[in-house]
N, C-alpha and C. Protein backbone atom coordinates (compact mmCIF):
# COMPACT_ATOMS: atom_id res chain seq x y z
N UNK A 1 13.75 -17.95 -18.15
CA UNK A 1 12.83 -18.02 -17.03
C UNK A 1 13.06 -16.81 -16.14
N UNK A 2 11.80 -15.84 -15.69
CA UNK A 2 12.39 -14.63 -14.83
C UNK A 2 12.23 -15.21 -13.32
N UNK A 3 12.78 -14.45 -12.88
CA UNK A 3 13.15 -14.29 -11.33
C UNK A 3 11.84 -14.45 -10.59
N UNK A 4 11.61 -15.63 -9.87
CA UNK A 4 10.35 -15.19 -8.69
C UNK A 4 10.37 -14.32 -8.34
N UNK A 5 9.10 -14.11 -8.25
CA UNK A 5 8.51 -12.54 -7.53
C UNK A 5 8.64 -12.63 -5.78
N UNK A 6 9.48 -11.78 -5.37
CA UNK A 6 9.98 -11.75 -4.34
C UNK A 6 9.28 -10.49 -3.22
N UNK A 7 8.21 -10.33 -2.98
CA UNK A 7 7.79 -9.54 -2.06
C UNK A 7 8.10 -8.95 -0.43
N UNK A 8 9.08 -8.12 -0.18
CA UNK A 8 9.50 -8.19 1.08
C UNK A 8 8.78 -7.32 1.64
N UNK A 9 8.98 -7.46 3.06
CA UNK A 9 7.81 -7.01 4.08
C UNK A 9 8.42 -5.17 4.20
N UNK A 10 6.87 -4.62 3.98
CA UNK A 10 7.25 -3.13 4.27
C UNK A 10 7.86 -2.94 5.76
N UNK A 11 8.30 -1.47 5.43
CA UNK A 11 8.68 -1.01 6.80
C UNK A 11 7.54 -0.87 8.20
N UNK A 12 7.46 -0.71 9.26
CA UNK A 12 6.70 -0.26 9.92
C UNK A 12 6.36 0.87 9.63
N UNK A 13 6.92 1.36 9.29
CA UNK A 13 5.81 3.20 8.52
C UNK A 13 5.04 3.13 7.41
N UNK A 14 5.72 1.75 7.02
CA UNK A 14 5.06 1.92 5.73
C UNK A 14 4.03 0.65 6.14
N UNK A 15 3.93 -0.27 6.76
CA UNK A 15 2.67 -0.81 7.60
C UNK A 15 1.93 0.09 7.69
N UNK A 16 2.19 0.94 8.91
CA UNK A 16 1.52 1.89 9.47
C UNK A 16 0.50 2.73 8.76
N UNK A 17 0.88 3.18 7.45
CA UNK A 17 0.49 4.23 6.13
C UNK A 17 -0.44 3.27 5.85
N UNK A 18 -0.24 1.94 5.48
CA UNK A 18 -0.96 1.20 4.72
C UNK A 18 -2.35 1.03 5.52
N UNK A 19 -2.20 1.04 6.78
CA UNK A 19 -3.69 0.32 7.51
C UNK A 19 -4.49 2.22 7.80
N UNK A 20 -3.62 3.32 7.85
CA UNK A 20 -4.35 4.30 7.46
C UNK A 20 -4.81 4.61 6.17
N UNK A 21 -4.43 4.17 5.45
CA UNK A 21 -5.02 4.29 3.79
C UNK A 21 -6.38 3.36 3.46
N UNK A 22 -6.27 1.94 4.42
CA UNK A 22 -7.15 0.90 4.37
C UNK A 22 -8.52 1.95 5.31
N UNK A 23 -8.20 2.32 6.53
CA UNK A 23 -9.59 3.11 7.06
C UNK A 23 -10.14 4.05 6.42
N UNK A 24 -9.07 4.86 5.38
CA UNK A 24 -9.62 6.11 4.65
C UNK A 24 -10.62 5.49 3.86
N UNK A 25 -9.63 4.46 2.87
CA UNK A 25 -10.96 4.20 2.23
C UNK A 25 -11.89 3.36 2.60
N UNK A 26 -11.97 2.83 3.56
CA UNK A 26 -13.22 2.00 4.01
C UNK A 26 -14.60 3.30 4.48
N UNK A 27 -13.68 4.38 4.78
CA UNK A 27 -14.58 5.18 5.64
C UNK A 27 -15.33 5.80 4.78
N UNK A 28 -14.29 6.11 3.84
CA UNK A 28 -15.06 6.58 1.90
C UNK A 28 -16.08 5.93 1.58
N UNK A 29 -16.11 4.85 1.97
CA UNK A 29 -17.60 3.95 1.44
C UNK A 29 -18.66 3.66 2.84
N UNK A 30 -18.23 4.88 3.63
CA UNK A 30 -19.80 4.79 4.76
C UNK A 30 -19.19 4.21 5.87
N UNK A 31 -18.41 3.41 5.91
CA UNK A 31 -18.20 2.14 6.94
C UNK A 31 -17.09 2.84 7.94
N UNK A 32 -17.18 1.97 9.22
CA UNK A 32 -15.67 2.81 9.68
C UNK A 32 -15.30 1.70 10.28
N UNK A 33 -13.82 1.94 10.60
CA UNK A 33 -13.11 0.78 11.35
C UNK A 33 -11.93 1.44 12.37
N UNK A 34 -11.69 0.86 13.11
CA UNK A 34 -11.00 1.42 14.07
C UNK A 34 -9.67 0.77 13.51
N UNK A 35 -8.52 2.36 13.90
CA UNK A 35 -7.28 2.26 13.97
C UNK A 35 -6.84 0.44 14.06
N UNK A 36 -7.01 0.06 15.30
CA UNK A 36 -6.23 -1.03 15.69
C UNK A 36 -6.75 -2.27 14.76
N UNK A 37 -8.18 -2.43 13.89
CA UNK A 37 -8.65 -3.38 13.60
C UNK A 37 -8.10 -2.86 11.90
N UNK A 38 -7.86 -2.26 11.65
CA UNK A 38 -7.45 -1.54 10.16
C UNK A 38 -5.83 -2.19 9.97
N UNK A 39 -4.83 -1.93 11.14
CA UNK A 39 -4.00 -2.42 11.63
C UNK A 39 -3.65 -3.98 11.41
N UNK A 40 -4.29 -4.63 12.37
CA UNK A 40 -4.83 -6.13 11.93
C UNK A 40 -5.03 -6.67 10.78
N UNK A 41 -5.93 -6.09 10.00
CA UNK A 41 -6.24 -6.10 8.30
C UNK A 41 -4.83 -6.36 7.07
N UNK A 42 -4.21 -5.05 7.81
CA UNK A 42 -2.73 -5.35 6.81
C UNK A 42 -1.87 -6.27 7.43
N UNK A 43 -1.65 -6.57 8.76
CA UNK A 43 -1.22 -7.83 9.17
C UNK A 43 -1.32 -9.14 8.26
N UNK A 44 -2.60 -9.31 8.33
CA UNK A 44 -3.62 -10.14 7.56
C UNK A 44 -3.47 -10.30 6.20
N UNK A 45 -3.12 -9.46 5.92
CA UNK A 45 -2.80 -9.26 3.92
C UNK A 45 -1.70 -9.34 3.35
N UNK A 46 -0.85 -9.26 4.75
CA UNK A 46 0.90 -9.88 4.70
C UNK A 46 1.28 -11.16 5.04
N UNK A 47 -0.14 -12.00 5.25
CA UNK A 47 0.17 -13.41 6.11
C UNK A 47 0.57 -13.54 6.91
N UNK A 48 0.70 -12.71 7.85
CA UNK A 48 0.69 -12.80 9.48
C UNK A 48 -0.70 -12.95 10.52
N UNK A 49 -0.38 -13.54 11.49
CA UNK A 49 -1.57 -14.19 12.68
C UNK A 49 -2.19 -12.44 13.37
N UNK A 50 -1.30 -11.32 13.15
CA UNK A 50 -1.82 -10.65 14.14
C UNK A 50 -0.92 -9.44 13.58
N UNK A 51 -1.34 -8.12 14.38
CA UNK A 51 -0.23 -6.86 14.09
C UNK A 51 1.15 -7.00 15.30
N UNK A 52 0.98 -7.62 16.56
CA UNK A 52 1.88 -7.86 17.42
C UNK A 52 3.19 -8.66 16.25
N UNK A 53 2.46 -9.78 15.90
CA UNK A 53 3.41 -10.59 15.12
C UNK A 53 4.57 -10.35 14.12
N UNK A 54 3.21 -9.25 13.02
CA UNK A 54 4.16 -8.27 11.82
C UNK A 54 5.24 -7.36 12.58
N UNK A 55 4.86 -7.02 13.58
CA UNK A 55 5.43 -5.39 14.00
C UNK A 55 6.69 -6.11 14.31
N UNK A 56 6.66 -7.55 14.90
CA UNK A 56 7.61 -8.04 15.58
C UNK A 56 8.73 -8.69 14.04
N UNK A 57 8.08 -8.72 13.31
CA UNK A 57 9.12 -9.12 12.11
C UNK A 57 9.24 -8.22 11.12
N UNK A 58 8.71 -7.02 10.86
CA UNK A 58 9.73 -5.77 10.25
C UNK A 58 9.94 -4.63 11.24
N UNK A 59 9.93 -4.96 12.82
CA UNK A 59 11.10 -4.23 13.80
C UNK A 59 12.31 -5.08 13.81
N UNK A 60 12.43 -6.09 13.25
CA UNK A 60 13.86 -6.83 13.62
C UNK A 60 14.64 -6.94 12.49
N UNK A 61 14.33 -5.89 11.82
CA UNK A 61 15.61 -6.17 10.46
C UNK A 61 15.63 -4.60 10.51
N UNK A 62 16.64 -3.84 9.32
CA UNK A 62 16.95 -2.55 8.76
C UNK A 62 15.52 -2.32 8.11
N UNK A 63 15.40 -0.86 8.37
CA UNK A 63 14.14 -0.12 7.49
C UNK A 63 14.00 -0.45 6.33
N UNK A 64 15.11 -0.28 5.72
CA UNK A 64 15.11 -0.61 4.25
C UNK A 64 15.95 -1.59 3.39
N UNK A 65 16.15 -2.77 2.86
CA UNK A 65 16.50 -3.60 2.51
C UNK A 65 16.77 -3.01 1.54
N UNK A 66 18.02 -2.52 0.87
CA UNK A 66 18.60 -2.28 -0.50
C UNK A 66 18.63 -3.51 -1.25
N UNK A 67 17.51 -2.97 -2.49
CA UNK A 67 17.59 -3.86 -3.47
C UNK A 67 18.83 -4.38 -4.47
N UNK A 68 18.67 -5.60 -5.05
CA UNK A 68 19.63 -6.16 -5.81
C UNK A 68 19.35 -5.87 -7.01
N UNK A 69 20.23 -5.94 -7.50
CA UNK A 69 20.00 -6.38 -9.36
C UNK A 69 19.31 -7.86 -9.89
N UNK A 70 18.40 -7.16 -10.27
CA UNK A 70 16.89 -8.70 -10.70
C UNK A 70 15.69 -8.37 -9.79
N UNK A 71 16.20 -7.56 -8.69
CA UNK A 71 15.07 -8.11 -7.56
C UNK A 71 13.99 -8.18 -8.27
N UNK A 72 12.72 -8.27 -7.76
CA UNK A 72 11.51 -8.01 -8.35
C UNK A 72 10.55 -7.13 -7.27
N UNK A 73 10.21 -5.97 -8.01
CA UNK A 73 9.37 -5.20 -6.87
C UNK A 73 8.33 -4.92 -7.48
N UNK A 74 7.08 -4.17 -6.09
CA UNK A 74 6.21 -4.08 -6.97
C UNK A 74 5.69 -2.42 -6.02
N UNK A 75 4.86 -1.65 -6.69
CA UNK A 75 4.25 -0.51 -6.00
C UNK A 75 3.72 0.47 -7.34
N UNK A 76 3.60 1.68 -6.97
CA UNK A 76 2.55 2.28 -7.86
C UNK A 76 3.79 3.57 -7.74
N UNK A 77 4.11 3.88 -9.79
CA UNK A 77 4.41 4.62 -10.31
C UNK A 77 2.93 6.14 -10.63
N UNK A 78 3.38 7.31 -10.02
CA UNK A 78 2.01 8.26 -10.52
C UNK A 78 1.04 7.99 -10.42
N UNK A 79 0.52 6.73 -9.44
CA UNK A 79 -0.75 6.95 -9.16
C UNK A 79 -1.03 5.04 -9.50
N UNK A 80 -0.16 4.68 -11.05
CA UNK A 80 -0.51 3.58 -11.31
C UNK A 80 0.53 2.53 -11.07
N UNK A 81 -0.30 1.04 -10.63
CA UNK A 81 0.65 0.06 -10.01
C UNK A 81 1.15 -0.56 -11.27
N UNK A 82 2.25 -1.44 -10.75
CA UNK A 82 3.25 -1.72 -11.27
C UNK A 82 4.18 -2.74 -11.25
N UNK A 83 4.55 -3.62 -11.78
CA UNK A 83 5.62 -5.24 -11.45
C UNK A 83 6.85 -4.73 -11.96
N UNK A 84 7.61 -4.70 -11.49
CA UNK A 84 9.18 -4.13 -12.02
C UNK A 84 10.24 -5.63 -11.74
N UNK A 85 11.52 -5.02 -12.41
CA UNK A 85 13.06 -6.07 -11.87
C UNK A 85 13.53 -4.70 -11.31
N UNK A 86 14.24 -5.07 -10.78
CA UNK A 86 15.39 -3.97 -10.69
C UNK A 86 16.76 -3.76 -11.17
N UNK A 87 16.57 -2.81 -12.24
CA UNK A 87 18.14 -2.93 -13.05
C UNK A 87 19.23 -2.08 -12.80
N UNK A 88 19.35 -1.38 -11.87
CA UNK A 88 20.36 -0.77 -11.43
C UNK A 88 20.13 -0.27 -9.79
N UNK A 89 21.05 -0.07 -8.79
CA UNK A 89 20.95 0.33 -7.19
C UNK A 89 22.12 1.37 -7.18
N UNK A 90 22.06 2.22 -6.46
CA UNK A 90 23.02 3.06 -5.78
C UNK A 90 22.60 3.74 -4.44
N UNK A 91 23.52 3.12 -3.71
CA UNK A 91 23.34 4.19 -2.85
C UNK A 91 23.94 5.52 -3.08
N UNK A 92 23.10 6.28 -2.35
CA UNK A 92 23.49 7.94 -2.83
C UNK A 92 24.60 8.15 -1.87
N UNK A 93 25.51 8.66 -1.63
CA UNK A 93 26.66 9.34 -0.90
C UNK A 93 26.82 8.57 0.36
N UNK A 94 26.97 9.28 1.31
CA UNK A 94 26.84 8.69 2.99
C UNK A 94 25.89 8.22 3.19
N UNK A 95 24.73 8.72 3.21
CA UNK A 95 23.50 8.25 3.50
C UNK A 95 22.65 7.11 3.18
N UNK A 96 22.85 6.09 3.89
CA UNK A 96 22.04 5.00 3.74
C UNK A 96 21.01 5.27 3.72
N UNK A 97 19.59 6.23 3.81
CA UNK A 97 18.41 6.51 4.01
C UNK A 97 18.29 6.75 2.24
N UNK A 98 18.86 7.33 1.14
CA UNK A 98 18.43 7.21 -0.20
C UNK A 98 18.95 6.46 -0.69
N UNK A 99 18.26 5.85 -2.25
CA UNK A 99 18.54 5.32 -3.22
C UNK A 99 18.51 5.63 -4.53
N UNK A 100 19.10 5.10 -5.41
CA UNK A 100 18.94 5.81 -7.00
C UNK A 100 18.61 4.09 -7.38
N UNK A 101 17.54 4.07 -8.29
CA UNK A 101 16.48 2.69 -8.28
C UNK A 101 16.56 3.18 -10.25
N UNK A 102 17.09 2.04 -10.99
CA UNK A 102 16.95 1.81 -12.48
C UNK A 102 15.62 0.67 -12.25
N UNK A 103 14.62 0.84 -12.77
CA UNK A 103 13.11 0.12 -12.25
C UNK A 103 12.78 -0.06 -14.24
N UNK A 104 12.47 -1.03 -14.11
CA UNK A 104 11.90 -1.56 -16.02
C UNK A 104 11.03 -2.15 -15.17
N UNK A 105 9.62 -1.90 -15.82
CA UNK A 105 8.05 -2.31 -15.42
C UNK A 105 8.01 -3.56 -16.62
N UNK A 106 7.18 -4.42 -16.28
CA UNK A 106 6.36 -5.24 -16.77
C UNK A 106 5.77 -5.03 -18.04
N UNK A 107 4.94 -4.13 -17.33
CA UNK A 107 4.17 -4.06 -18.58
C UNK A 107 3.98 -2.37 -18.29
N UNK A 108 4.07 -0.89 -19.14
CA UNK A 108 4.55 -0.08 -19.88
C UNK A 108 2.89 0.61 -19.14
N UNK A 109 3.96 1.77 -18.32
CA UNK A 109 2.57 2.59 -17.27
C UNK A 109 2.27 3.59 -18.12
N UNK A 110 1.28 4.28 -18.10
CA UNK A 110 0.48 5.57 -18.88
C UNK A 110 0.40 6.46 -17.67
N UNK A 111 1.49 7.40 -18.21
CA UNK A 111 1.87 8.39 -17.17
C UNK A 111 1.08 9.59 -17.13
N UNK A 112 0.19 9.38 -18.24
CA UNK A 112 -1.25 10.92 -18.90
C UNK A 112 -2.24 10.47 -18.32
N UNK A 113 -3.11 11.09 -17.57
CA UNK A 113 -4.22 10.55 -17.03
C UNK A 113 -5.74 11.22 -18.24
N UNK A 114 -4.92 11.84 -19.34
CA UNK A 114 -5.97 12.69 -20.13
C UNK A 114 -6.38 11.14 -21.28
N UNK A 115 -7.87 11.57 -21.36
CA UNK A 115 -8.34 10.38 -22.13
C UNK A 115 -7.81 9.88 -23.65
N UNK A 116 -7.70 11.16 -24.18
CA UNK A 116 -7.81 11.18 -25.44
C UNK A 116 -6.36 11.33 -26.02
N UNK A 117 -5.40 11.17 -24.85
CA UNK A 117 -3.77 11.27 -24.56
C UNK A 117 -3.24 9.78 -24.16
N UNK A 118 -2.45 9.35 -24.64
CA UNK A 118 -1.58 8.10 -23.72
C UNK A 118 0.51 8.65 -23.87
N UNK A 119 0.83 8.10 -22.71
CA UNK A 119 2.48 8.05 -22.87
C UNK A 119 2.86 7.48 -21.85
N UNK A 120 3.35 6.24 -22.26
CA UNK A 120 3.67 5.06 -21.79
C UNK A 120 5.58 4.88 -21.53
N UNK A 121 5.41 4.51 -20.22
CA UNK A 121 6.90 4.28 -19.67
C UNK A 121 7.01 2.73 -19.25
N UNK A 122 8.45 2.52 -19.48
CA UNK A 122 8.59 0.93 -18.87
C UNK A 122 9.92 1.27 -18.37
N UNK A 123 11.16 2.30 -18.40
CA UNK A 123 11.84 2.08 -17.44
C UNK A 123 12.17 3.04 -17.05
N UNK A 124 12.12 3.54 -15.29
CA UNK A 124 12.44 4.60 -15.27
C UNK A 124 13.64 4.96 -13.85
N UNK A 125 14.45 5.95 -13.71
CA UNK A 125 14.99 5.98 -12.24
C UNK A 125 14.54 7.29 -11.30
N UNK A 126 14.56 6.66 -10.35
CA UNK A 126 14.27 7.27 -9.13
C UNK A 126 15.01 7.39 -7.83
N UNK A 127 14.54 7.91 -6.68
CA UNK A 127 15.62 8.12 -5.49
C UNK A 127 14.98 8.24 -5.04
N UNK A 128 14.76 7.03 -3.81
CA UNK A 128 13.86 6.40 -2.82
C UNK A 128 14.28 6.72 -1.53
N UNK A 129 13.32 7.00 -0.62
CA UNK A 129 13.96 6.96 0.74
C UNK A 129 13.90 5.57 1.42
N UNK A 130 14.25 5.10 2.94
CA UNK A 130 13.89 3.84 3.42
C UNK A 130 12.71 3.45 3.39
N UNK A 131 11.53 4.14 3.32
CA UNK A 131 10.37 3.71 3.09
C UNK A 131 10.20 3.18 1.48
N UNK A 132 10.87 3.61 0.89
CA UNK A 132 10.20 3.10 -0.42
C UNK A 132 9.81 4.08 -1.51
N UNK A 133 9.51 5.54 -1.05
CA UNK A 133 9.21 6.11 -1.28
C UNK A 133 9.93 7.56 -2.58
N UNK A 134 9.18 8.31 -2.81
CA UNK A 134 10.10 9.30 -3.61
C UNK A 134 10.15 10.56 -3.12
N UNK A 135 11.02 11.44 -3.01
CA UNK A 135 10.91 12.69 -2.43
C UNK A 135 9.83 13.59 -3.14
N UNK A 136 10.13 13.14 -4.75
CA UNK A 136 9.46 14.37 -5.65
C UNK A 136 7.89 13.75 -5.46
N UNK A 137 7.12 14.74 -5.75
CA UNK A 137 5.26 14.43 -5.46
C UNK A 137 4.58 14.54 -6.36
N UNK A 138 3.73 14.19 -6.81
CA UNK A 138 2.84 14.50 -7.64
C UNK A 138 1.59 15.57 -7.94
N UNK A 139 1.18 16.24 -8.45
CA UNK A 139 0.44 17.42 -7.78
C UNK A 139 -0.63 17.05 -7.26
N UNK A 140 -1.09 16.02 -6.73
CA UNK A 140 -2.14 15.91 -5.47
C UNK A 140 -1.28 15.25 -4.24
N UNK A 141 0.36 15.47 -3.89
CA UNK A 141 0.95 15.31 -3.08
C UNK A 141 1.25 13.40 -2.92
N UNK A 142 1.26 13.14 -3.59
CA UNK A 142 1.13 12.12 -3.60
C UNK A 142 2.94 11.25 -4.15
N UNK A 143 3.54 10.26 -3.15
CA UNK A 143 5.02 10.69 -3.83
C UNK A 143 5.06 10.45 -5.69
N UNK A 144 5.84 10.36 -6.57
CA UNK A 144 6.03 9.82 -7.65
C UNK A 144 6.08 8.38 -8.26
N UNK A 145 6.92 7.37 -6.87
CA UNK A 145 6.99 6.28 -7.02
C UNK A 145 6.83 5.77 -5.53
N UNK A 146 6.35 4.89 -5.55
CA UNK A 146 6.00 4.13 -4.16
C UNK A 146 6.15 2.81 -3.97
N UNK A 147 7.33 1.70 -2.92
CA UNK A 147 7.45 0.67 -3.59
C UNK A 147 6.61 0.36 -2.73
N UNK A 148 5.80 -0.76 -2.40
CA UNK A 148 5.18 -2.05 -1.91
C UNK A 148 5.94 -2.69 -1.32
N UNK A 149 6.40 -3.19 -0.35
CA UNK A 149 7.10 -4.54 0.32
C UNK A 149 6.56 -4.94 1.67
């Protein structure tokens, strides 16, 4: 039997990113929404009553919750999303702000975006900052791995 899927609450930056990513693309399709109601939205999509509420429950813990061995995470490898465990953690040196993340996906990402090409990964490591995030980018700037919480 695997491990419930355990979703923990992003950081406030990474709130923050998320309800600007929600106006970009709303605005992409004609419509616009204001900062604070975009805000609200990801509140809303985290099961919280309000953004006062969220802000008030991932300001009261550490930025980044170092994962365990099993955890279950989820976010978008290169562009494409992703259900992972987590099979290995390190913290890097002094610095509590990185991680070295052993990540085995679900189900096996296609890292070629060319049609007539596939190459498929299911486990890979990375080095995350407290956001979740990867230093290295992708060539539309975009990080490499991105977790969700």
């Amino acid at each position: 039997m695997s491990a419930p899927f355990r979703k923990p609450l992003p950081s406030l930056d990474g709130l923050k990113d998320q309800a600007k990513r929600l106006r970009a693309a709303i605005g992409a399709e004609g419509q616009s929404i204001s900062h604070s109601r975009a805000l609200e939205l990801v509140a809303a999509q985290h099961g919280y009553r309000d953004w006062n509420t969220i802000h008030a429950a991932a300001g009261n813990r550490p930025v980044f919750d170092p994962m365990v061995l099993g955890s279950r995470v989820e976010g978008h490898y290169l562009g494409q999303p992703f259900v992972a465990s987590v099979l290995g953690v390190q913290m890097l040196g002094q610095d509590p702000a990185r991680y070295r993340l052993t990540l085995h996906f679900d189900s096996p990402v296609d890292v070629v975006t060319f049609e007539s090409f596939s190459a498929f990964r299911q486990r890979v490591h990375c080095t995350v900052d407290e956001t979740g995030r990867t230093f290295e980018k992708t060539s539309n700037g975009r990080p490499q791995v991105e977790l969700s919480w």
